[in-house]
Protein backbone atom coordinates (compact mmCIF):
# COMPACT_ATOMS: atom_id res chain seq x y z
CA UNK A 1 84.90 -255.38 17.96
CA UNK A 2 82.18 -252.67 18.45
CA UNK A 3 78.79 -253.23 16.53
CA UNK A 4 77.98 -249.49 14.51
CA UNK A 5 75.03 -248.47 17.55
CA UNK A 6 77.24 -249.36 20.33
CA UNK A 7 80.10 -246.67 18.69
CA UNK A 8 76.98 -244.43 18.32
CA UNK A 9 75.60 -244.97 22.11
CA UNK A 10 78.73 -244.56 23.46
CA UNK A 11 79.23 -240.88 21.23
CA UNK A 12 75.81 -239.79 22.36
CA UNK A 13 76.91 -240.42 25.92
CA UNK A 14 79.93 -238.62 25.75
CA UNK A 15 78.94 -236.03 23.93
CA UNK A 16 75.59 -235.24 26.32
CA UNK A 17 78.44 -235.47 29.66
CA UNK A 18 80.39 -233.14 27.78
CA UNK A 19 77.27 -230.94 26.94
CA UNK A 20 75.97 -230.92 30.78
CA UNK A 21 79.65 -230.38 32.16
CA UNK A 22 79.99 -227.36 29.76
CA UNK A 23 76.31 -225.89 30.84
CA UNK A 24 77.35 -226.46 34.38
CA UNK A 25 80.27 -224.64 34.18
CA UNK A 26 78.38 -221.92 32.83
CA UNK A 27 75.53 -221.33 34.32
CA UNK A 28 75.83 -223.07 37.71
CA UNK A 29 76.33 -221.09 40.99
CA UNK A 30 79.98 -219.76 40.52
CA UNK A 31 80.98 -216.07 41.45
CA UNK A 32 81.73 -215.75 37.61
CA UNK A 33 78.26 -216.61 36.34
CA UNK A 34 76.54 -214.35 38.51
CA UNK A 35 74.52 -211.03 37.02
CA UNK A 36 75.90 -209.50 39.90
CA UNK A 37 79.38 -210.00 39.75
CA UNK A 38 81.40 -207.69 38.36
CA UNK A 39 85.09 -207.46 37.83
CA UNK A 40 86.96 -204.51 37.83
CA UNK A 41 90.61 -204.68 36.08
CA UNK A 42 93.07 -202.25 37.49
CA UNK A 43 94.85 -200.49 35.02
CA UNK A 44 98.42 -200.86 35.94
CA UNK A 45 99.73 -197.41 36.28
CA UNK A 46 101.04 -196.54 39.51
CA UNK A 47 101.67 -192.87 39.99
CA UNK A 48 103.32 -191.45 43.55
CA UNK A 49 103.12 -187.71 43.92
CA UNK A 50 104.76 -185.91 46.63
CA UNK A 51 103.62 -182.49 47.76
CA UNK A 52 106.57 -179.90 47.98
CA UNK A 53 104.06 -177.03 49.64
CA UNK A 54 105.98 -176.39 53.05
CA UNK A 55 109.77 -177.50 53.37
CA UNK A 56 110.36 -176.00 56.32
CA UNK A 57 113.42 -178.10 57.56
CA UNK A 58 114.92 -180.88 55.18
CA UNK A 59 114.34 -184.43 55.90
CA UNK A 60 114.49 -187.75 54.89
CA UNK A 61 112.39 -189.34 52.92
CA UNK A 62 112.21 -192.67 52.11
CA UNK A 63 109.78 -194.05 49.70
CA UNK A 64 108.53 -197.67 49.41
CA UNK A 65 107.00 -198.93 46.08
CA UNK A 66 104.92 -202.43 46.45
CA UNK A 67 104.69 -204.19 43.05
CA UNK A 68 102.35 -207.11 42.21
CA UNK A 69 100.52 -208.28 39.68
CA UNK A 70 97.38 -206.68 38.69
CA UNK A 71 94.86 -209.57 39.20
CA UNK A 72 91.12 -208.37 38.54
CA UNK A 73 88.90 -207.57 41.71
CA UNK A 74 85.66 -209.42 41.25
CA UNK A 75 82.85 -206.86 42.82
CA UNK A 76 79.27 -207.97 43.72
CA UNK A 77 77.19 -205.05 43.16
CA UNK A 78 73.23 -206.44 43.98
CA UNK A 79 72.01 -203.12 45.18
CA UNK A 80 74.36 -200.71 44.64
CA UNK A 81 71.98 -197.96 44.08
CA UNK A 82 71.24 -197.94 47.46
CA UNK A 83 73.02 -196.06 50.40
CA UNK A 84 74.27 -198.73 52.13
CA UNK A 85 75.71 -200.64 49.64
CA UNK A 86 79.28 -201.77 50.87
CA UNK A 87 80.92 -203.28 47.97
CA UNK A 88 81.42 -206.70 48.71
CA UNK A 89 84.18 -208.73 47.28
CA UNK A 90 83.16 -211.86 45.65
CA UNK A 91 86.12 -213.51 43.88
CA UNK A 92 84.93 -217.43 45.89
CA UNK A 93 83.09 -219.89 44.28
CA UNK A 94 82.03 -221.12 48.18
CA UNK A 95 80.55 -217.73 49.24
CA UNK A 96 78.68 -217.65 45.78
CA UNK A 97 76.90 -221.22 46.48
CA UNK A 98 75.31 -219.61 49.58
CA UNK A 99 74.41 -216.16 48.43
CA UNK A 100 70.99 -215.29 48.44
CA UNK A 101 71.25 -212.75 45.72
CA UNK A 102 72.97 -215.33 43.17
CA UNK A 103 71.34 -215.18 40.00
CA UNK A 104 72.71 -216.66 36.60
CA UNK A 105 74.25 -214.28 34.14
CA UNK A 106 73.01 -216.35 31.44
CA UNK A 107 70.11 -219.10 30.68
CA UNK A 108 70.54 -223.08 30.24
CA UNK A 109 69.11 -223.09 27.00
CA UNK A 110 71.33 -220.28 25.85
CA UNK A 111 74.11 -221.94 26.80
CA UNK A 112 73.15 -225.26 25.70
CA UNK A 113 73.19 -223.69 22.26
CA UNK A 114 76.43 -222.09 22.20
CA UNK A 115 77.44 -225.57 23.10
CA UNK A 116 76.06 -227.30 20.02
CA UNK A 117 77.28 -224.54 17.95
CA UNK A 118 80.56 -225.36 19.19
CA UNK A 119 80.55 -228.81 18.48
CA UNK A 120 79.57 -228.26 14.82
CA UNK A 121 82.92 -226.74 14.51
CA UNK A 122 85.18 -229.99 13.34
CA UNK A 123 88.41 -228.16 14.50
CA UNK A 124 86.93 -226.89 18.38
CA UNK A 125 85.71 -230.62 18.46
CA UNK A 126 89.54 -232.08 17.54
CA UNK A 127 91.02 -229.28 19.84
CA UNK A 128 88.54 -230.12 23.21
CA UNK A 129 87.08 -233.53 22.76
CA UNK A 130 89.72 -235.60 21.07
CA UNK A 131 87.29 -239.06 22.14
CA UNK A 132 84.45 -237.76 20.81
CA UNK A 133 86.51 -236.67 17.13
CA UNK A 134 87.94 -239.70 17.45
CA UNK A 135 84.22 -241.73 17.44
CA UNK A 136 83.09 -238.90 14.61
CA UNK A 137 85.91 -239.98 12.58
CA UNK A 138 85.04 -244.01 13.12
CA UNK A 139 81.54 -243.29 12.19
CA UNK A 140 82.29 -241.23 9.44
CA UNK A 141 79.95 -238.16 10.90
CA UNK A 142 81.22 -234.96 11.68
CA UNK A 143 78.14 -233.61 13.59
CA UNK A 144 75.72 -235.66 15.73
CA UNK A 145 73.08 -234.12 17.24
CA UNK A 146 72.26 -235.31 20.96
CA UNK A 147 68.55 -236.26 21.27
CA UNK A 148 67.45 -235.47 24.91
CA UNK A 149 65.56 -238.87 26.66
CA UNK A 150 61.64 -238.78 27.42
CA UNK A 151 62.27 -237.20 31.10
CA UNK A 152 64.39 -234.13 29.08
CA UNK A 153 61.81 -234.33 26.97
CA UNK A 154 58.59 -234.00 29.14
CA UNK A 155 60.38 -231.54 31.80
CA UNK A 156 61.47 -229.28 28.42
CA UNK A 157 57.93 -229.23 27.38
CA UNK A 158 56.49 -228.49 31.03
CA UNK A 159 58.91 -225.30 31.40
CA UNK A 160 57.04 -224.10 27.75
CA UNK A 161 53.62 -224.44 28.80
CA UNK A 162 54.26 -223.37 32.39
CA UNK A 163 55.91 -219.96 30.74
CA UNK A 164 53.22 -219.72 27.87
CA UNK A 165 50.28 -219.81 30.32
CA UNK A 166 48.34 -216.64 30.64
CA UNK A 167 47.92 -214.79 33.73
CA UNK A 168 43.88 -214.99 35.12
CA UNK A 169 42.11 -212.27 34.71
CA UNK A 170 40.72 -210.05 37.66
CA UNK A 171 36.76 -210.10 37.43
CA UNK A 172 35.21 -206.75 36.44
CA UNK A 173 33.71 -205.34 39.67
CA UNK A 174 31.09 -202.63 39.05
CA UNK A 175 32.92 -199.23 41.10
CA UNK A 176 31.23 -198.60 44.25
CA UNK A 177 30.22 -201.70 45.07
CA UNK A 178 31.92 -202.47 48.40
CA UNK A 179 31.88 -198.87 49.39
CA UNK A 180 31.40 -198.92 53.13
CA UNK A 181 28.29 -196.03 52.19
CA UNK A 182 26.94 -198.46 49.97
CA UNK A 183 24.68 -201.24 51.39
CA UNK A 184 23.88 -204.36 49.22
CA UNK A 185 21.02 -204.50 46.68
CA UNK A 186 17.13 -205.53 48.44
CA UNK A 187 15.98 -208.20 45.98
């Protein structure tokens, strides 16, 4: 049998693989997570007009209708404004894991939350991670919070201090001092 931390190890495992799978899936370099991507949903109507302007002569017409599913189009648009802008398709994870314009949609933290917000839910948690309810249950806890380990830790806290320095400030420079008229001060 299973001493209580063991149980509890083994939940804080699963729970932080689950956590990192879920981010990955989110945020990683997919065509769907990229700010760029866009998808564009066809609306299903078809409409065929035919022009009855000049009938000079009868003829025959015969009239071939394609049906198939309307599956989204999934657009990259990075610089669209421009004039040569050619609308790429991007609708392949491979060609988004190359692209140099790839940027994430959404941030690791953000989606790290959503994630623990999730699991707070007792019924997403029995739905999606029947293991981990099932370890909840034997400990008798319905939310555990993952504590991150002393690398998490120190990297989390040098991404905060790296973002929260200040930018240096540009000396003051009297005006018209490195003017080519100007010649430096005689002592």
């Amino acid at each position: 049998m299973k001493t209580q931390s063991e149980i509890e190890k083994r939940l804080q495992k699963l729970r932080k693989r689950y956590r990192q799978k879920y981010v990955q899936e989110r945020v990683g370099r997919r065509h769907r997570n990229c700010l760029h991507n866009y998808e564009h949903a066809p609306r299903g109507e078809f409409k065929y007009s035919r022009s009855h302007d000049v009938e000079l002569a009868p003829r025959r017409q015969t009239t071939l209708l394609v049906i198939q599913p309307d599956l989204p189009v999934r657009i990259c648009t990075y610089g669209s404004t421009g004039k040569d802008w050619n609308g790429d398709v991007c609708d392949a994870d491979e060609k988004a894991s190359g692209c140099p314009w790839f940027k994430a949609s959404r941030l690791e933290e953000e989606v790290g939350a959503e994630f623990d917000s999730l699991m707070s839910d007792v019924e997403f948690v029995f739905d999606n991670y029947r293991d981990v309810a099932t370890l909840q249950w034997v400990l008798d806890v319905r939310v555990i919070t993952v504590r991150p380990s002393l690398v998490e830790r120190f990297l989390a806290l040098f991404k905060t201090r790296s973002k929260e320095l200040p930018a240096p400030k540009d000396p003051e420079v009297p005006e018209g001092i490195w003017d080519a008229d100007n010649q430096d001060p005689r002592p």
